[in-house]
C-alpha atoms as a PDB file:
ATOM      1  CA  UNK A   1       0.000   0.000   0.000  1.00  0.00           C
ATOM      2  CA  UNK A   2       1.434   3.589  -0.504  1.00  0.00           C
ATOM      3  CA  UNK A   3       1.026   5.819   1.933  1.00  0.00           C
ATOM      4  CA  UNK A   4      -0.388   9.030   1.437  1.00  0.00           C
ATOM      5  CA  UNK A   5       0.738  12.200   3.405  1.00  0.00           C
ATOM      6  CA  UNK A   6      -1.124  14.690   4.966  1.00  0.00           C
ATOM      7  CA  UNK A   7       0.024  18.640   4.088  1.00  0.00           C
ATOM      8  CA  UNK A   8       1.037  18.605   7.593  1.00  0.00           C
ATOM      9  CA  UNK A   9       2.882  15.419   7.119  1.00  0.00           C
ATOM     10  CA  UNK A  10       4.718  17.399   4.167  1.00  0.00           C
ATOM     11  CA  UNK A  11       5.687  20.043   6.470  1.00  0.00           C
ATOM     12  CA  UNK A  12       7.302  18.055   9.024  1.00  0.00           C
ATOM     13  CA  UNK A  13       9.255  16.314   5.570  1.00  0.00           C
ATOM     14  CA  UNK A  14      10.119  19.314   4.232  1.00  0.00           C
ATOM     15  CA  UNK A  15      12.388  19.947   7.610  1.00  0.00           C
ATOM     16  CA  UNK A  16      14.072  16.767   7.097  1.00  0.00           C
ATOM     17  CA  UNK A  17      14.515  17.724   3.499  1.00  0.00           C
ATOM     18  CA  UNK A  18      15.880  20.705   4.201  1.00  0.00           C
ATOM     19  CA  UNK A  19      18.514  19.130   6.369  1.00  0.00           C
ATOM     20  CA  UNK A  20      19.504  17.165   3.663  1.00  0.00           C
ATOM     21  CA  UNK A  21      19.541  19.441   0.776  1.00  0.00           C
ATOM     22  CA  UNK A  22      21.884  21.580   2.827  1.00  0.00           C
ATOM     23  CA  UNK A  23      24.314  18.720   3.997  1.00  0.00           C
ATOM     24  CA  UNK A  24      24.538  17.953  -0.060  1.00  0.00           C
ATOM     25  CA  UNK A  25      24.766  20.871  -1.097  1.00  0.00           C
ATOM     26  CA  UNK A  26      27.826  21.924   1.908  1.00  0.00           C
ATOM     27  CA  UNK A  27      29.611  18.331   1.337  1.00  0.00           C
ATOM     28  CA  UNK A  28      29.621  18.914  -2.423  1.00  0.00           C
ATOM     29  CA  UNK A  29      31.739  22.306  -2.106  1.00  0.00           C
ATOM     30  CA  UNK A  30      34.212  20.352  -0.502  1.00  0.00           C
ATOM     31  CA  UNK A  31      35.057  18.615  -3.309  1.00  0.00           C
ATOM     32  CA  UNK A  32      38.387  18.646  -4.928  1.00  0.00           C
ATOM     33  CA  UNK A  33      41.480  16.799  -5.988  1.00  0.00           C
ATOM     34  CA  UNK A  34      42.987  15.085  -3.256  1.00  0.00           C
ATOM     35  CA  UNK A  35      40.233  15.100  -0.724  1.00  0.00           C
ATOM     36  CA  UNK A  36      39.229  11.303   0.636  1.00  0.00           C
ATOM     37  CA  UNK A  37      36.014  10.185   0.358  1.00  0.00           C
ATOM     38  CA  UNK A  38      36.083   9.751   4.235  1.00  0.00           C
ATOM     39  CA  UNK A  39      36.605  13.327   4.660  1.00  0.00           C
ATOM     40  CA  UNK A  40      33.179  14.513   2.501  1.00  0.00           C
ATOM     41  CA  UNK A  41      31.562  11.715   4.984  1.00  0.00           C
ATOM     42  CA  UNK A  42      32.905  12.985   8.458  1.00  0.00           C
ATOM     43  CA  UNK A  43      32.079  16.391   7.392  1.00  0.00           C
ATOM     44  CA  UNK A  44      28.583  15.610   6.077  1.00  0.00           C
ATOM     45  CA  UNK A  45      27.704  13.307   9.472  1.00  0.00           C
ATOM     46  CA  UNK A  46      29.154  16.235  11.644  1.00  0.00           C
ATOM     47  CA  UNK A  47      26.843  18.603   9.544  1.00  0.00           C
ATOM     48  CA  UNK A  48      23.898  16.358   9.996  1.00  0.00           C
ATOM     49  CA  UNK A  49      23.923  15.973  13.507  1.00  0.00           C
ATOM     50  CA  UNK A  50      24.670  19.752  14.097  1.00  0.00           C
ATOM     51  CA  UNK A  51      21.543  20.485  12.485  1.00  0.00           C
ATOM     52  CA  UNK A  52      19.806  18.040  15.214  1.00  0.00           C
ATOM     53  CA  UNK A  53      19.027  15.295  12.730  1.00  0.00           C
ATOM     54  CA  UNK A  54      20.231  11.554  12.445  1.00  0.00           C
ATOM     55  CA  UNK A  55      22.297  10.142   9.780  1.00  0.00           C
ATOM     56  CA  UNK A  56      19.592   8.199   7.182  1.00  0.00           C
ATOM     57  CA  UNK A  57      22.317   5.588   5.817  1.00  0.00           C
ATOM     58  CA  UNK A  58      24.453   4.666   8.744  1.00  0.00           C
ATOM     59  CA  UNK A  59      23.568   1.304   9.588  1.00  0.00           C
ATOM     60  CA  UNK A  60      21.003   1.149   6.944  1.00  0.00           C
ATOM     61  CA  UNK A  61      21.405  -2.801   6.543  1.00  0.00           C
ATOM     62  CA  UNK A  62      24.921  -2.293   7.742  1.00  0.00           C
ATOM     63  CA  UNK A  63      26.283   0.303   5.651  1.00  0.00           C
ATOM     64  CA  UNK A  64      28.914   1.790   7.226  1.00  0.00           C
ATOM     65  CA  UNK A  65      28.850   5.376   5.525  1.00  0.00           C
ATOM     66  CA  UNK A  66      26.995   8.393   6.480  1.00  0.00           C
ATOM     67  CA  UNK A  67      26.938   9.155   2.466  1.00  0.00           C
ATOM     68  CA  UNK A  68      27.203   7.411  -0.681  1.00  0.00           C
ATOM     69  CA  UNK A  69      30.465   8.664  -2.492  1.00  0.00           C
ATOM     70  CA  UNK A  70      30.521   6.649  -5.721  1.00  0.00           C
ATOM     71  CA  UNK A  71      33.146   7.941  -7.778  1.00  0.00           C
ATOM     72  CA  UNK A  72      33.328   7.431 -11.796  1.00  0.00           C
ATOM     73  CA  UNK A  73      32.053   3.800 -13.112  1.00  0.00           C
ATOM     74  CA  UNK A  74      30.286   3.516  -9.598  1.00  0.00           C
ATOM     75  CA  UNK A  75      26.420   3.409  -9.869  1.00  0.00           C
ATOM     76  CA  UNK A  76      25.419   3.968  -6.354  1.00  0.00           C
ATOM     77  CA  UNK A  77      26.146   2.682  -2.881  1.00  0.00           C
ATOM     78  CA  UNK A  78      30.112   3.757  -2.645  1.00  0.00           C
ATOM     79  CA  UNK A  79      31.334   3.370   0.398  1.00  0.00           C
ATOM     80  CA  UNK A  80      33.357   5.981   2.334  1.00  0.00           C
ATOM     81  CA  UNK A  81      37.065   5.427   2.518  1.00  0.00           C
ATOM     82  CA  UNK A  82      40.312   6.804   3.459  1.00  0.00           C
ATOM     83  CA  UNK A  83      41.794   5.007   0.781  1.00  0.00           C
ATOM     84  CA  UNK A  84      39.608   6.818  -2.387  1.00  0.00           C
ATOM     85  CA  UNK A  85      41.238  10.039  -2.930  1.00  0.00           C
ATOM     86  CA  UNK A  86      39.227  11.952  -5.470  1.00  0.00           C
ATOM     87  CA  UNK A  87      41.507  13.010  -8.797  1.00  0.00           C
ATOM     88  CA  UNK A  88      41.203  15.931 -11.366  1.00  0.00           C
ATOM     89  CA  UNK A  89      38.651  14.927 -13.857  1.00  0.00           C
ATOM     90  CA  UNK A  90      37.008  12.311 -11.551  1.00  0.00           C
ATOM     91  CA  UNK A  91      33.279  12.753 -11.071  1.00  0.00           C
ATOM     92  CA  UNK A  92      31.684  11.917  -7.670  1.00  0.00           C
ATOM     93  CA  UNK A  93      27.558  10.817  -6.784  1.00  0.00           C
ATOM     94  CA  UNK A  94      27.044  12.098  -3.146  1.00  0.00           C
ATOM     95  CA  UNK A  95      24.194  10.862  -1.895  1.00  0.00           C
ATOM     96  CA  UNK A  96      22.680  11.934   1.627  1.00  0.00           C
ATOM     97  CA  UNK A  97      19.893  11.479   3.951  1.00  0.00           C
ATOM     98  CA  UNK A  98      18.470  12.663   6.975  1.00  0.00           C
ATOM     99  CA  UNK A  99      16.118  11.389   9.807  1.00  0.00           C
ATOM    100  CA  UNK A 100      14.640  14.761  11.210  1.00  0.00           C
ATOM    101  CA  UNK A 101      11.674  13.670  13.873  1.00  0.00           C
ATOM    102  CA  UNK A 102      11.025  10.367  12.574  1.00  0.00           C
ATOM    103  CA  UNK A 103      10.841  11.863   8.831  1.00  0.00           C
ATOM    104  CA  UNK A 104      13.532  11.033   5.799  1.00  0.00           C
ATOM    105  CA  UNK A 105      14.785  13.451   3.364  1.00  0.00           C
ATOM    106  CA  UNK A 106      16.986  12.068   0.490  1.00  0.00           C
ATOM    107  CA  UNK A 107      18.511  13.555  -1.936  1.00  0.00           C
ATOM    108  CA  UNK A 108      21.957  13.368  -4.691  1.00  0.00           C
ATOM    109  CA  UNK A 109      23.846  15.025  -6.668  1.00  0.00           C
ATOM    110  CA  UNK A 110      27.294  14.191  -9.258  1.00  0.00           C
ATOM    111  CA  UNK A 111      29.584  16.750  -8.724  1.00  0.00           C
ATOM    112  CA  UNK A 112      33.007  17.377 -11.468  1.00  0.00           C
ATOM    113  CA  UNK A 113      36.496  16.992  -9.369  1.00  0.00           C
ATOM    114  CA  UNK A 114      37.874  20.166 -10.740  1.00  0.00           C
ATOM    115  CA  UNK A 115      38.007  20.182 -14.458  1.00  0.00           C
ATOM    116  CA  UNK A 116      36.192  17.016 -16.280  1.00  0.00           C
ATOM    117  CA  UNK A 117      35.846  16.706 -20.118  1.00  0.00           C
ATOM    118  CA  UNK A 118      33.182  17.116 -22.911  1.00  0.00           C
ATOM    119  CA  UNK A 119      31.924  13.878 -22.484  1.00  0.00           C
ATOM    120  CA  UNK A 120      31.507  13.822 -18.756  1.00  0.00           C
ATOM    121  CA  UNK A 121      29.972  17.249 -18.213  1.00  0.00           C
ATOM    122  CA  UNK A 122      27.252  16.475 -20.202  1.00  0.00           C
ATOM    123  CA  UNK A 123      26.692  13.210 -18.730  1.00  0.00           C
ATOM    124  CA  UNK A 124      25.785  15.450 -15.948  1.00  0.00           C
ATOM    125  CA  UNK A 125      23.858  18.104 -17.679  1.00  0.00           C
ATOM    126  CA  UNK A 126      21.624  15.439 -19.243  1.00  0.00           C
ATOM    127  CA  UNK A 127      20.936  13.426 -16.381  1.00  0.00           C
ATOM    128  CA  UNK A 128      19.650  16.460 -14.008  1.00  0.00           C
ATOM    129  CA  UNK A 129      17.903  17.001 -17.285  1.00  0.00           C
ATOM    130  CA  UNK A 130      16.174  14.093 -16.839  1.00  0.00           C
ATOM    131  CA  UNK A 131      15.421  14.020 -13.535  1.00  0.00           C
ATOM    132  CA  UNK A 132      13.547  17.828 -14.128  1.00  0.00           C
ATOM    133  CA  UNK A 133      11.519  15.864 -16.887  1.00  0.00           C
ATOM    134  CA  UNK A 134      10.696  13.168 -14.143  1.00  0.00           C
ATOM    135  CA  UNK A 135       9.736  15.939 -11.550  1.00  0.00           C
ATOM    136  CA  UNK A 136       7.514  17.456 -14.196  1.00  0.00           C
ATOM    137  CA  UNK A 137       5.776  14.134 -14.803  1.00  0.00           C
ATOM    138  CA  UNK A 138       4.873  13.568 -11.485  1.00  0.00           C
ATOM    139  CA  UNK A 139       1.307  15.112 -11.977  1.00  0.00           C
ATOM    140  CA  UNK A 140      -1.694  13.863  -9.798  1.00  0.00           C
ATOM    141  CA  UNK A 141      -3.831  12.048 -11.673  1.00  0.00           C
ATOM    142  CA  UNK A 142      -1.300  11.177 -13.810  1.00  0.00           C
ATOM    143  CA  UNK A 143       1.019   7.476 -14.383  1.00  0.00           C
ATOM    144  CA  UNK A 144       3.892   6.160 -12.173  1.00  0.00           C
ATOM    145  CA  UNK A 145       5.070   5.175 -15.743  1.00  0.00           C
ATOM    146  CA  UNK A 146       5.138   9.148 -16.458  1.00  0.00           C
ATOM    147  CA  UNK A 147       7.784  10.077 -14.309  1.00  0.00           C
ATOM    148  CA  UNK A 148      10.217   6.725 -16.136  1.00  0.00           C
ATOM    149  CA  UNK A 149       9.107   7.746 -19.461  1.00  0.00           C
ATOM    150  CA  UNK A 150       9.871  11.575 -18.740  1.00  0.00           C
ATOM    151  CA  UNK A 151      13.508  10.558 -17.730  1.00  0.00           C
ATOM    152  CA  UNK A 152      14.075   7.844 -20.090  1.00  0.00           C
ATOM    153  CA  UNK A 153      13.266   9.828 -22.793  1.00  0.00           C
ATOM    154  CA  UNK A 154      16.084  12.139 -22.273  1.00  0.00           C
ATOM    155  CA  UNK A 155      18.694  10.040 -21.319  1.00  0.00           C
ATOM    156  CA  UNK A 156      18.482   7.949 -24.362  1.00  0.00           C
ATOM    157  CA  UNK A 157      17.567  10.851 -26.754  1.00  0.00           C
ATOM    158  CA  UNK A 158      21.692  12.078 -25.576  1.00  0.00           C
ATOM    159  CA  UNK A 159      22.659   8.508 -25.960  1.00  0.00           C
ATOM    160  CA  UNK A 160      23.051   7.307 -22.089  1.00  0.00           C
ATOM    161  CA  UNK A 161      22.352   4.203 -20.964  1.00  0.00           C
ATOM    162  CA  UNK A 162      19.361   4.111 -17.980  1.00  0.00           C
ATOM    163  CA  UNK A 163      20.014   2.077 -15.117  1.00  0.00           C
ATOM    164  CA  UNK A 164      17.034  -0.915 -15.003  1.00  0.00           C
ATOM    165  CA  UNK A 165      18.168  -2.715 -11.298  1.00  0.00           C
ATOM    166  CA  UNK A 166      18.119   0.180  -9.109  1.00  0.00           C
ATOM    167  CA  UNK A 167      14.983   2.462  -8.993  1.00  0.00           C
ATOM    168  CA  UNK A 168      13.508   5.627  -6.994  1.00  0.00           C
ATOM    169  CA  UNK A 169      11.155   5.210  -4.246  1.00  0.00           C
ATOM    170  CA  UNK A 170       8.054   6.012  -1.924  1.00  0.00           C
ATOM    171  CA  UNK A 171       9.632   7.906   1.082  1.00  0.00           C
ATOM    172  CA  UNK A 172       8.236   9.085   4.585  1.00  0.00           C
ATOM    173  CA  UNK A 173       8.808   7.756   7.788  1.00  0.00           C
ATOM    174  CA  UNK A 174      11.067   4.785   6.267  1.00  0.00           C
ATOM    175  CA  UNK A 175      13.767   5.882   3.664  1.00  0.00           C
ATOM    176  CA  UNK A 176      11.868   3.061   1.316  1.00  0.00           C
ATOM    177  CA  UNK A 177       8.351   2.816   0.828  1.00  0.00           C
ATOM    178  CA  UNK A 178       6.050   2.129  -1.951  1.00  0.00           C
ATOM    179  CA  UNK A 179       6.154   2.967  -4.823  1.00  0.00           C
ATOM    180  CA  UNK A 180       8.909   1.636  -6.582  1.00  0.00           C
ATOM    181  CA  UNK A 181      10.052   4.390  -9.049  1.00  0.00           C
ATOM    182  CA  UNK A 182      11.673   3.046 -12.148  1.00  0.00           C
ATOM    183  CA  UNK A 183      13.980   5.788 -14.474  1.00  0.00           C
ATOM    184  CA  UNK A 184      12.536   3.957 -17.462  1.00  0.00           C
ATOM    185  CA  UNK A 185       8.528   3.093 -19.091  1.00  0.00           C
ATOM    186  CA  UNK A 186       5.378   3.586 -21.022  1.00  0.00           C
ATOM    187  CA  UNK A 187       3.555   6.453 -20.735  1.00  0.00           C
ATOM    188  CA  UNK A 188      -0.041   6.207 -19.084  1.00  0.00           C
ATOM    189  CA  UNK A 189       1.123   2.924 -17.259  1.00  0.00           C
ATOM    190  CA  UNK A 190       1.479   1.957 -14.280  1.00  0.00           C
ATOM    191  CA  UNK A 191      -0.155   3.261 -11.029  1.00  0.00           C
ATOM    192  CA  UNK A 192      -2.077   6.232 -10.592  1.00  0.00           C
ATOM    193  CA  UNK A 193       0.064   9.345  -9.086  1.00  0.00           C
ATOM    194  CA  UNK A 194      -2.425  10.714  -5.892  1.00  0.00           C
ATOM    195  CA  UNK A 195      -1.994  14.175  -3.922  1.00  0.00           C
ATOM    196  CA  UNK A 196      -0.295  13.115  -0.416  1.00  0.00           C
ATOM    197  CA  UNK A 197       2.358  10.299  -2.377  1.00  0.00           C
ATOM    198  CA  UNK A 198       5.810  11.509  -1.519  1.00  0.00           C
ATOM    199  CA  UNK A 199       8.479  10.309  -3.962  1.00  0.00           C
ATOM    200  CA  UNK A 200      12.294  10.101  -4.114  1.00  0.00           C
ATOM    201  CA  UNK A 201      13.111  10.136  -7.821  1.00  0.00           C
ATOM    202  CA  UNK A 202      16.595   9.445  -8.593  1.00  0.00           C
ATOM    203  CA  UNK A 203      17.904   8.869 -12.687  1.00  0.00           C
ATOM    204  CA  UNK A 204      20.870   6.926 -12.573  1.00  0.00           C
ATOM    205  CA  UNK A 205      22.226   7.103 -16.049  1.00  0.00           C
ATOM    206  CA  UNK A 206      25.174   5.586 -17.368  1.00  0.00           C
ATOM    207  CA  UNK A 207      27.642   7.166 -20.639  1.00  0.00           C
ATOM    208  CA  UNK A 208      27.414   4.344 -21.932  1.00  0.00           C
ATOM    209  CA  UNK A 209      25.234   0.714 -21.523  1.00  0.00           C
ATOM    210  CA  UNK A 210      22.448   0.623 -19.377  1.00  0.00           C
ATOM    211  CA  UNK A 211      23.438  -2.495 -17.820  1.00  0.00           C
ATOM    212  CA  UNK A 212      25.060  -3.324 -14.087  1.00  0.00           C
ATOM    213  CA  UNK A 213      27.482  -5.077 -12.310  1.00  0.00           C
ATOM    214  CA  UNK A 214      28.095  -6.307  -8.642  1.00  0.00           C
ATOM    215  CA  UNK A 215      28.026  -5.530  -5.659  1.00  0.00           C
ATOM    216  CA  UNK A 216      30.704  -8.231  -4.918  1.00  0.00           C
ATOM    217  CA  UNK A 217      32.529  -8.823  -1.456  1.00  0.00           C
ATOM    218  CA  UNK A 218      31.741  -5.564  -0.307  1.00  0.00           C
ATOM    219  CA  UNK A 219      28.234  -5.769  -0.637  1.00  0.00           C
ATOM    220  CA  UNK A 220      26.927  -2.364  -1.548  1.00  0.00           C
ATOM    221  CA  UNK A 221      28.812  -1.026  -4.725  1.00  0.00           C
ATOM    222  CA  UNK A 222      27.215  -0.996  -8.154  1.00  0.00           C
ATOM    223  CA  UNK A 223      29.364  -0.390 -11.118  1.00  0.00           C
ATOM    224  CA  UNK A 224      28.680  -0.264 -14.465  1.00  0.00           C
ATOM    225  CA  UNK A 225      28.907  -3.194 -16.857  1.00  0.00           C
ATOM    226  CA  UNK A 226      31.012  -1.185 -18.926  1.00  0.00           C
ATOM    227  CA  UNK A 227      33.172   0.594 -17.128  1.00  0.00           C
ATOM    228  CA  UNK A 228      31.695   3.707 -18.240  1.00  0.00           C
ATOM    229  CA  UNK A 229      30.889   6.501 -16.144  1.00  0.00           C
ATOM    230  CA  UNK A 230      27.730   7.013 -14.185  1.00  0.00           C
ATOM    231  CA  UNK A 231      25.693   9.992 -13.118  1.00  0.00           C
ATOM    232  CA  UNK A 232      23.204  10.431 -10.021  1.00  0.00           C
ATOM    233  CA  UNK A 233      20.523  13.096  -9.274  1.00  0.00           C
ATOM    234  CA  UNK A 234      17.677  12.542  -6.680  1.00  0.00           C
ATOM    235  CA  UNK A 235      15.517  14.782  -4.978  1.00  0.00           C
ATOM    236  CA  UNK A 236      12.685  14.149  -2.342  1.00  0.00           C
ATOM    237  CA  UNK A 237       9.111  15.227  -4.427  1.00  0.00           C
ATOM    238  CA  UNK A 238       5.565  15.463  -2.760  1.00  0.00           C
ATOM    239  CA  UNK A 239       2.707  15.596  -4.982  1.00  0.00           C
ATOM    240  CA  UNK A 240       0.129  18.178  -4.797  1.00  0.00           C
ATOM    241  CA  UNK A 241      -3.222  19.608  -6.456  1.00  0.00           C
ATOM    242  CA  UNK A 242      -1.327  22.495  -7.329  1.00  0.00           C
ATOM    243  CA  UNK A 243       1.976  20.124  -9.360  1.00  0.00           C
ATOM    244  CA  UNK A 244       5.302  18.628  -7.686  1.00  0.00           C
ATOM    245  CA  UNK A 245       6.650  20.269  -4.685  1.00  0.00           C
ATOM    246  CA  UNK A 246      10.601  19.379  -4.301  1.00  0.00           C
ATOM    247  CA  UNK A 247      11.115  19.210  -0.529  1.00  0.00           C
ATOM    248  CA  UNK A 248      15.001  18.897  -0.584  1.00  0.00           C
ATOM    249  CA  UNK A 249      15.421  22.619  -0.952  1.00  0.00           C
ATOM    250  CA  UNK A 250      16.930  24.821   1.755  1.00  0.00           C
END
């Protein structure tokens, strides 16, 4: 069943999302050559709890990060580490959440390690693209196959690849709820979209084939098949009467 918020409900969300809007946006001015992915996560936790809220992902099913840092050909799910020192012309998905009275807010971004080519930059350009098409598609009284068709439309009209495996969600007092919000569809199918549903819709597009590989030992990275690079963009979404309201803002 997906739950349906209240406007109050919304209000007390839009705090958490808040929180974590500003945590993403802070962490992501941090980053440069020769800064550990460790680093953007001690800083971003610190931030977090300064701000009176709980880290979303630490200890989420064990993961040991208070962000997702996946750097290049990583999907989603990177793992903070001392040992990943971010390079010129890297790119870098930070993902973060926060638990703000109960409430999640979740929301990503890619960010360029200082200068990043052609080819990389508008991997990035075209998959917030797409995830501003998906936000526009999420229209009561419209399809849960809207928002995927939105996105998947133009990832694949720049040539990207869009990641099938790993999906956006239903979000509220558990990071994960119903729906299930796929990057990829038919237009008109699917469920009906309903004033109170709260989404987290998150393209993850690839440079170059759609397709995925791992996690492996670790348990939690994604990369893709290809080795190509993969971007990220997410932001927390309640649907309204009056169109989309993005509650990750500050």
């Amino acid at each position: 069943m997906i739950p349906l918020k209240t406007p109050e409900k919304i209000e007390a969300m839009r705090a958490a999302g808040r929180i974590s809007a500003k945590v993403l946006r802070k962490t992501g001015e941090l980053v440069r050559p020769g800064i550990s992915t460790l680093e953007l996560d001690r800083f971003a936790e610190n931030l977090i709890r300064l701000e009176g809220a709980q880290p979303a992902f630490k200890g989420y099913g064990g993961f040991t990060g208070s962000i997702c840092a996946s750097v290049n050909n990583q999907i989603v799910h990177g793992i903070p580490s001392a040992e990943v020192i971010l390079q010129e012309g890297d790119i870098i998905s930070i993902d973060t959440g926060a638990i703000f009275y109960g409430w999640y807010g979740d929301n990503a971004a890619t960010f360029a390690v200082g200068e990043i080519d052609a080819e990389a930059a508008r991997l990035l350009e075209v998959t917030q693209r797409s995830l501003w098409a998906g936000i526009e598609a999420a229209q009561v009284g419209g399809h849960l196959g809207d928002i995927g068709y939105a996105v998947q439309s133009v990832s694949e009209a720049a040539g990207f690849g869009v990641v099938r495996e790993y999906v956006g969600h239903g979000i509220g007092k558990a990071m994960h709820e119903d729906p299930v919000v796929p990057n990829y569809g038919r237009k008109g199918s699917g469920t009906r979209l309903k004033a109170g549903m709260v989404l987290a819709i998150e393209p993850m597009i690839n440079a170059g084939s759609y397709q995925t590989r791992g996690p492996y030992a670790d348990g939690w990275i994604v990369y893709t098949a290809d080795d190509s690079l993969s971007a990220h963009f997410e932001l927390t979404v309640a649907l309204t009467p009056e169109g989309p309201d993005i509650l990750t803002k500050e």
